[in-house]
PDB file of N, CA and C in Angstrom:
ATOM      1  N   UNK A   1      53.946 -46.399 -28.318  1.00  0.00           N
ATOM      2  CA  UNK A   1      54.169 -45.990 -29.687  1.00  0.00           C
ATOM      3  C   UNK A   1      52.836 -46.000 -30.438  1.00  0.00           C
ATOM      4  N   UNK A   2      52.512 -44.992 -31.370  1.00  0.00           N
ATOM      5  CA  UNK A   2      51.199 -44.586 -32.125  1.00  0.00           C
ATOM      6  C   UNK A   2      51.256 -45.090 -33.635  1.00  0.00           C
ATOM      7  N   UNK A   3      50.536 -45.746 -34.024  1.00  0.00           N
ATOM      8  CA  UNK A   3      50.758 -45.827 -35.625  1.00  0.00           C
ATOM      9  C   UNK A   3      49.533 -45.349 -36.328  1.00  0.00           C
ATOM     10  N   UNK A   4      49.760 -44.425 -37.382  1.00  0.00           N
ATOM     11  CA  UNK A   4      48.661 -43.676 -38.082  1.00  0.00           C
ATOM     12  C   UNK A   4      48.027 -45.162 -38.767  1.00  0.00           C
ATOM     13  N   UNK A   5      46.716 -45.785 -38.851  1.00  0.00           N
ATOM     14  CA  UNK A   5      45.524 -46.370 -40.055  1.00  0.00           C
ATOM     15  C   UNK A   5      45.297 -46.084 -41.059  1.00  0.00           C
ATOM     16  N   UNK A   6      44.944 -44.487 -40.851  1.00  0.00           N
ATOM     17  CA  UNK A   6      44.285 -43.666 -41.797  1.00  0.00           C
ATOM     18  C   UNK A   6      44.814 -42.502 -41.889  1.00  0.00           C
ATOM     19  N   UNK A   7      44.836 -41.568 -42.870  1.00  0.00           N
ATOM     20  CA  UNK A   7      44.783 -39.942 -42.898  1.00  0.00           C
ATOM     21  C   UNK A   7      43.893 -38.958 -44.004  1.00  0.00           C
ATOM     22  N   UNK A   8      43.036 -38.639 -43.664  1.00  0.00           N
ATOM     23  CA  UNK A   8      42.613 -38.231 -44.501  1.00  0.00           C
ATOM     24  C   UNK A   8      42.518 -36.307 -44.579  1.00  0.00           C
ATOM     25  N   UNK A   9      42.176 -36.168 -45.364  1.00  0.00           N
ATOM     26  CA  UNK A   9      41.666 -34.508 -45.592  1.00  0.00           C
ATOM     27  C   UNK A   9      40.651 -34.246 -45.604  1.00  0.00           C
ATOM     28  N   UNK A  10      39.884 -33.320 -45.360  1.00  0.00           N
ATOM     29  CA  UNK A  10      38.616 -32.627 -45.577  1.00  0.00           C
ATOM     30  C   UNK A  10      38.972 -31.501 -46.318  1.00  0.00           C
ATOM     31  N   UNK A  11      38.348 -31.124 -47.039  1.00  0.00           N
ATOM     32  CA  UNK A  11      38.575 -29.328 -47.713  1.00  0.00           C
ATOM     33  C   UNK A  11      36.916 -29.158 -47.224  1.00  0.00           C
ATOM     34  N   UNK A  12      37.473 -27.716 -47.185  1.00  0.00           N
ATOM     35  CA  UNK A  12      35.752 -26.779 -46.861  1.00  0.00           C
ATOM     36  C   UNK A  12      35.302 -26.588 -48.531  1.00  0.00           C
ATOM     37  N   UNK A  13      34.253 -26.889 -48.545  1.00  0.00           N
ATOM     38  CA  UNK A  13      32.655 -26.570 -49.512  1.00  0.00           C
ATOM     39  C   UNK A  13      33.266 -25.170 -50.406  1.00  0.00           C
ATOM     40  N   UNK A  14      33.323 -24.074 -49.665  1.00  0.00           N
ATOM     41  CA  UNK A  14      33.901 -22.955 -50.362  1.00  0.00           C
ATOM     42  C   UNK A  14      35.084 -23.241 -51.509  1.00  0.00           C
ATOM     43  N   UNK A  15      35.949 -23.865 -50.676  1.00  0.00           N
ATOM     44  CA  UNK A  15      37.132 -24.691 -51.956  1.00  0.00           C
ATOM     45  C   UNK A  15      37.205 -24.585 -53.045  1.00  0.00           C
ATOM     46  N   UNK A  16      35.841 -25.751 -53.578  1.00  0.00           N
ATOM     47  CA  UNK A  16      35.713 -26.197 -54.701  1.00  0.00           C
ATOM     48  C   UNK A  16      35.399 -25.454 -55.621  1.00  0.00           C
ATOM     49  N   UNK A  17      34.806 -24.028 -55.089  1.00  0.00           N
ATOM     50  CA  UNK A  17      34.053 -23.301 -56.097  1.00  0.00           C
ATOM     51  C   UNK A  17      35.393 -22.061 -56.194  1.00  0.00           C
ATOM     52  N   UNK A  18      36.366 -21.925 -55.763  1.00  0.00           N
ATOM     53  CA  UNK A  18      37.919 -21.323 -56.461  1.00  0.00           C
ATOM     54  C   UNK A  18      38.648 -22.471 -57.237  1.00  0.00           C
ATOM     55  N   UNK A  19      39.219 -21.384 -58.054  1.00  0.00           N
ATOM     56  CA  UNK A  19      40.088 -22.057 -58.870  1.00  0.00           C
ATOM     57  C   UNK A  19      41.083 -22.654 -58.594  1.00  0.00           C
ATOM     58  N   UNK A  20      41.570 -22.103 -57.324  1.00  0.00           N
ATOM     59  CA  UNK A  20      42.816 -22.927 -57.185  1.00  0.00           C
ATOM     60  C   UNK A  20      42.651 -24.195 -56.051  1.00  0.00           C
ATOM     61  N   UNK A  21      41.261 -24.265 -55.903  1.00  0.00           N
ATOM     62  CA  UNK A  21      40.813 -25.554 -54.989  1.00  0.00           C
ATOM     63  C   UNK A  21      40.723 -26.784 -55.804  1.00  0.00           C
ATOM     64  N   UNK A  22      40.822 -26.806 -56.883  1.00  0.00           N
ATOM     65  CA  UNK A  22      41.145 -27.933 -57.943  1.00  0.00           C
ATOM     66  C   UNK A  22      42.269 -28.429 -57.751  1.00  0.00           C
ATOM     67  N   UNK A  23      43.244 -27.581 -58.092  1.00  0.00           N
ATOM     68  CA  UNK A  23      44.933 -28.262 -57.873  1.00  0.00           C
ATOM     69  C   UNK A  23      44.899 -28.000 -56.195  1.00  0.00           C
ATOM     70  N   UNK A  24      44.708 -27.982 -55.191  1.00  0.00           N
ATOM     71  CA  UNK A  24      44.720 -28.278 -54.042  1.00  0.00           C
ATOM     72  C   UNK A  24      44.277 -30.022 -53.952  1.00  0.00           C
ATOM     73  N   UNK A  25      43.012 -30.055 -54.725  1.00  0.00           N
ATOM     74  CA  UNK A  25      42.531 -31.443 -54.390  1.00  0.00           C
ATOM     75  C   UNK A  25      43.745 -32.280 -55.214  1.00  0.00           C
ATOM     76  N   UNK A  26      44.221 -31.985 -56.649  1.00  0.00           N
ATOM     77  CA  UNK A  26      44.990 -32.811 -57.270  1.00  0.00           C
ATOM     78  C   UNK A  26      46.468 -33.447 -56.342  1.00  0.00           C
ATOM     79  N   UNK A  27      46.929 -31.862 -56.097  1.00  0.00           N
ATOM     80  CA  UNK A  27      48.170 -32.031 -55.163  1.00  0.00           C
ATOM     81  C   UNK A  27      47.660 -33.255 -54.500  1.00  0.00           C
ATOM     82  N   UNK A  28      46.724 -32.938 -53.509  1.00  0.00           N
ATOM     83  CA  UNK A  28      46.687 -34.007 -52.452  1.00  0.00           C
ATOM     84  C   UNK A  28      46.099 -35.458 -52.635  1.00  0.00           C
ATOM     85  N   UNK A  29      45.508 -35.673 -53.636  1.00  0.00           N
ATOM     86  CA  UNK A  29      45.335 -37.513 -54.529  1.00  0.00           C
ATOM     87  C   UNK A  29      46.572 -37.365 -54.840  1.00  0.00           C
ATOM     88  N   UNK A  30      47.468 -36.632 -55.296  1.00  0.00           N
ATOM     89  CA  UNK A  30      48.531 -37.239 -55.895  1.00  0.00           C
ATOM     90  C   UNK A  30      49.881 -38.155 -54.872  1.00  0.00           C
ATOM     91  N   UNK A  31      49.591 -37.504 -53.737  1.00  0.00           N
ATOM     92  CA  UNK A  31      49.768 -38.108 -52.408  1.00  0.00           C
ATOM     93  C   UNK A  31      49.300 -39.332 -51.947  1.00  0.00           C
ATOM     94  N   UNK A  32      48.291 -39.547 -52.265  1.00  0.00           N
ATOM     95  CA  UNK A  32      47.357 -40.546 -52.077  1.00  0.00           C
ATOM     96  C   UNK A  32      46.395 -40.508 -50.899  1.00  0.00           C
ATOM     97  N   UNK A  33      46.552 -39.064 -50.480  1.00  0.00           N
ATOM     98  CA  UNK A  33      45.279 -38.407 -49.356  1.00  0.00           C
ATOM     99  C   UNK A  33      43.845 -39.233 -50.007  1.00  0.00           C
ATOM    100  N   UNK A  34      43.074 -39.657 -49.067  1.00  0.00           N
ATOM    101  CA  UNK A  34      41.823 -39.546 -49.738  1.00  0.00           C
ATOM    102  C   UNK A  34      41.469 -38.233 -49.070  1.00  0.00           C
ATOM    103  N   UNK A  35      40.020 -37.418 -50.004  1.00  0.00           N
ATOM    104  CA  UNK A  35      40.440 -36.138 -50.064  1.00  0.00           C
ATOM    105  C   UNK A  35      38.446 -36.269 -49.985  1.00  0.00           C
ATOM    106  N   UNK A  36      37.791 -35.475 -48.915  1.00  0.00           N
ATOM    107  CA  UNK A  36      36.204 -35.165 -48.652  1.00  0.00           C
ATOM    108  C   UNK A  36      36.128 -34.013 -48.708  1.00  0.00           C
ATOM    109  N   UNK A  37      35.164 -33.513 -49.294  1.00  0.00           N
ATOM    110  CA  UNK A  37      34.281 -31.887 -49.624  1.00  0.00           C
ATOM    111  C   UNK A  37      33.390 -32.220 -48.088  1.00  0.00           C
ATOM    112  N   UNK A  38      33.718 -31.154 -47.139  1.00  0.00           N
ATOM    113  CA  UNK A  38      32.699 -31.233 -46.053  1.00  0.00           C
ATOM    114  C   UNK A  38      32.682 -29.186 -45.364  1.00  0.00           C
ATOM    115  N   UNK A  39      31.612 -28.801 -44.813  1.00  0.00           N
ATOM    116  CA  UNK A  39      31.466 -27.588 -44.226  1.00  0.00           C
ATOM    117  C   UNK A  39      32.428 -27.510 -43.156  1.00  0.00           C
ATOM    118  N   UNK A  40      33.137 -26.255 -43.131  1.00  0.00           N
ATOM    119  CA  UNK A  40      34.475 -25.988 -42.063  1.00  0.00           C
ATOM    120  C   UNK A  40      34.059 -24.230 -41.525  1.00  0.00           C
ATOM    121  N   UNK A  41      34.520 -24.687 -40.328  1.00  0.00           N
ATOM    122  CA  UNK A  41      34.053 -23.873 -39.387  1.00  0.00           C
ATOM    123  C   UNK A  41      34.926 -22.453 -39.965  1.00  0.00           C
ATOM    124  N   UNK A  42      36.114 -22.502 -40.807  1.00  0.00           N
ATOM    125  CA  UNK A  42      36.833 -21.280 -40.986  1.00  0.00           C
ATOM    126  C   UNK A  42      36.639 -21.653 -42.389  1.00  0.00           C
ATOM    127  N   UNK A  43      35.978 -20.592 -43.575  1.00  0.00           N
ATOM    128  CA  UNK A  43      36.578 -20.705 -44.790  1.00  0.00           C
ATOM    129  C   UNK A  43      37.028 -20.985 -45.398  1.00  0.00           C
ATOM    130  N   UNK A  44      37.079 -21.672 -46.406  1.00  0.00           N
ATOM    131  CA  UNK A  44      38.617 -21.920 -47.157  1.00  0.00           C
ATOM    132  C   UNK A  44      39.460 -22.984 -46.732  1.00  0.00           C
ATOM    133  N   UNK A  45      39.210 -23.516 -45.474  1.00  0.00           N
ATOM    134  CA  UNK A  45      40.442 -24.258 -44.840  1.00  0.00           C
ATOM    135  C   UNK A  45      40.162 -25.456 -44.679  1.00  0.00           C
ATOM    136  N   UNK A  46      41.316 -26.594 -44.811  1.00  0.00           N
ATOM    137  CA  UNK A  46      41.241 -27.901 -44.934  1.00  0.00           C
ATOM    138  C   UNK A  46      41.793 -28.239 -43.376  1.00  0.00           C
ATOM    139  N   UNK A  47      41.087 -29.002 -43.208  1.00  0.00           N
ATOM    140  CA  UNK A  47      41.551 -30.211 -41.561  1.00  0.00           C
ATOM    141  C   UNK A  47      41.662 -31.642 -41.996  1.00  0.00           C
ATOM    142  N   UNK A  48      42.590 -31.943 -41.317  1.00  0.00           N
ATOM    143  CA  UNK A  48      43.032 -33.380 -40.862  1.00  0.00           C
ATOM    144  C   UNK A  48      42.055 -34.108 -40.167  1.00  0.00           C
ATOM    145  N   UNK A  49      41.815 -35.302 -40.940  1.00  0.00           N
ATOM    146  CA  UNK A  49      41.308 -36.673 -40.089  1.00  0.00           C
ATOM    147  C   UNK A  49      42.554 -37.735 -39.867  1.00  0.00           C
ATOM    148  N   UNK A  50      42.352 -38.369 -38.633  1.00  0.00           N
ATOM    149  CA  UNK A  50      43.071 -39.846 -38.843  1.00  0.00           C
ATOM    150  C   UNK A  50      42.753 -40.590 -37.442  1.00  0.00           C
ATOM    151  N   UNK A  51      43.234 -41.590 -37.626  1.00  0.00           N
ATOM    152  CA  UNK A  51      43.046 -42.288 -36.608  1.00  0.00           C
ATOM    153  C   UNK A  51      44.231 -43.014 -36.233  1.00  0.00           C
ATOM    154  N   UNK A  52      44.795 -43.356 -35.285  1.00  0.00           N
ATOM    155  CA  UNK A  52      45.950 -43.758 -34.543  1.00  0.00           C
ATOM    156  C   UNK A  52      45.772 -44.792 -33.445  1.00  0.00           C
ATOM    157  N   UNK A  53      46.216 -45.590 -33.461  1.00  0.00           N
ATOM    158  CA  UNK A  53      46.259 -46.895 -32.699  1.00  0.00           C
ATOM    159  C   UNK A  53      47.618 -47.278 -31.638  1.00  0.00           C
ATOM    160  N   UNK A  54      47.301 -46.992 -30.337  1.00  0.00           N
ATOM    161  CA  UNK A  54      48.926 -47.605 -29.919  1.00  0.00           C
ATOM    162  C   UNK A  54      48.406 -48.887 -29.099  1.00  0.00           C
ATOM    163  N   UNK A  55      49.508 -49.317 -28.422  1.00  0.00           N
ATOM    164  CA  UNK A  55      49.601 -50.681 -28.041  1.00  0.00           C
ATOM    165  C   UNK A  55      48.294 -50.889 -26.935  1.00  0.00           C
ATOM    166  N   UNK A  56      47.906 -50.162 -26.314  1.00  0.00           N
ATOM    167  CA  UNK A  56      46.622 -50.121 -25.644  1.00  0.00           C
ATOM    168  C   UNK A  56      45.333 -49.421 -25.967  1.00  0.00           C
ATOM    169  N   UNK A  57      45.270 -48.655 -26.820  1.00  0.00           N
ATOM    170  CA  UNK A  57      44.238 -47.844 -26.793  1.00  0.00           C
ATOM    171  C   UNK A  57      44.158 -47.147 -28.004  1.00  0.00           C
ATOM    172  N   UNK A  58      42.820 -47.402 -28.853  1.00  0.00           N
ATOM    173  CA  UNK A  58      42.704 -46.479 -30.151  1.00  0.00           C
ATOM    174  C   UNK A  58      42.233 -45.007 -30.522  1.00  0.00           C
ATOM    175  N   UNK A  59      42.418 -44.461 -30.278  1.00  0.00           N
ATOM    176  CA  UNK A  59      41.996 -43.029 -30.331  1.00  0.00           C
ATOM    177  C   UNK A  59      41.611 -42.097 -32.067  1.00  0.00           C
ATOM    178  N   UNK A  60      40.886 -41.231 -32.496  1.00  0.00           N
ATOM    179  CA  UNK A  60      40.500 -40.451 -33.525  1.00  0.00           C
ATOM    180  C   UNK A  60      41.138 -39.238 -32.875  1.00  0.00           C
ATOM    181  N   UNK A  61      42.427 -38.794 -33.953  1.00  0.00           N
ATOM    182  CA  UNK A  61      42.896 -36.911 -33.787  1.00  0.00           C
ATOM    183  C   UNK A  61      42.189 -36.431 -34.801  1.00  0.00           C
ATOM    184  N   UNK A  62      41.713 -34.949 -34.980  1.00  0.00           N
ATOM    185  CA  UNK A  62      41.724 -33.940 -36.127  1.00  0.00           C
ATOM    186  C   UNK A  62      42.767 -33.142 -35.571  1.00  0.00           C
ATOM    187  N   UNK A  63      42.847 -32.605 -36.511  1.00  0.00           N
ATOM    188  CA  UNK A  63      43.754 -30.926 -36.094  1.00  0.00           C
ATOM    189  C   UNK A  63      43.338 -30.290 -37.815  1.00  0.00           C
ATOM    190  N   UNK A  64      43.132 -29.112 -37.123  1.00  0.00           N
ATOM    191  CA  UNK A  64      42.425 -27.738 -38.336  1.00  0.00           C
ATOM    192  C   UNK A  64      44.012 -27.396 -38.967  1.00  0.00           C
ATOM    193  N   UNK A  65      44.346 -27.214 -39.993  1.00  0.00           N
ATOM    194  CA  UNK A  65      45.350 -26.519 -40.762  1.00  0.00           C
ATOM    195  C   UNK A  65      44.728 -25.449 -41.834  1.00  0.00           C
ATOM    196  N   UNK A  66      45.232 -24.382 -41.145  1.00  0.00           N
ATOM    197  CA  UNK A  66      44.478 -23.329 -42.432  1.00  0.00           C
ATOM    198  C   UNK A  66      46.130 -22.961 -43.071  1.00  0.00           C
TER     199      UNK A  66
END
């Protein structure tokens, strides 16, 4: 069995500079995402950080969500 630590978001750099990348970031604090401005390989698009822990072994997933 896996239990999430952490989850966080990244938004891509481009984001911030549309308008509607503001209420993207709000939506997701309002969640309680912590929420990083970092460069993304596709435009526009936010990826998943987290990290997951099971009974033997700790592992780091991303997965890209555009």
């Amino acid at each position: 069995m896996a239990t999430w630590r952490y989850f966080d978001a990244v938004l891509d750099d481009s984001e911030s500079e549309k308008a509607g990348g503001v209420h993207v970031l709000r939506a997701l604090q309002a969640e309680n995402y912590c929420c990083v401005w970092a460069s993304q390989a596709i435009p526009c698009s936010i990826s998943w950080l987290g990290e997951f822990v099971t009974m033997f072994t700790k592992a780091v997933a991303e997965a890209p969500f555009r």
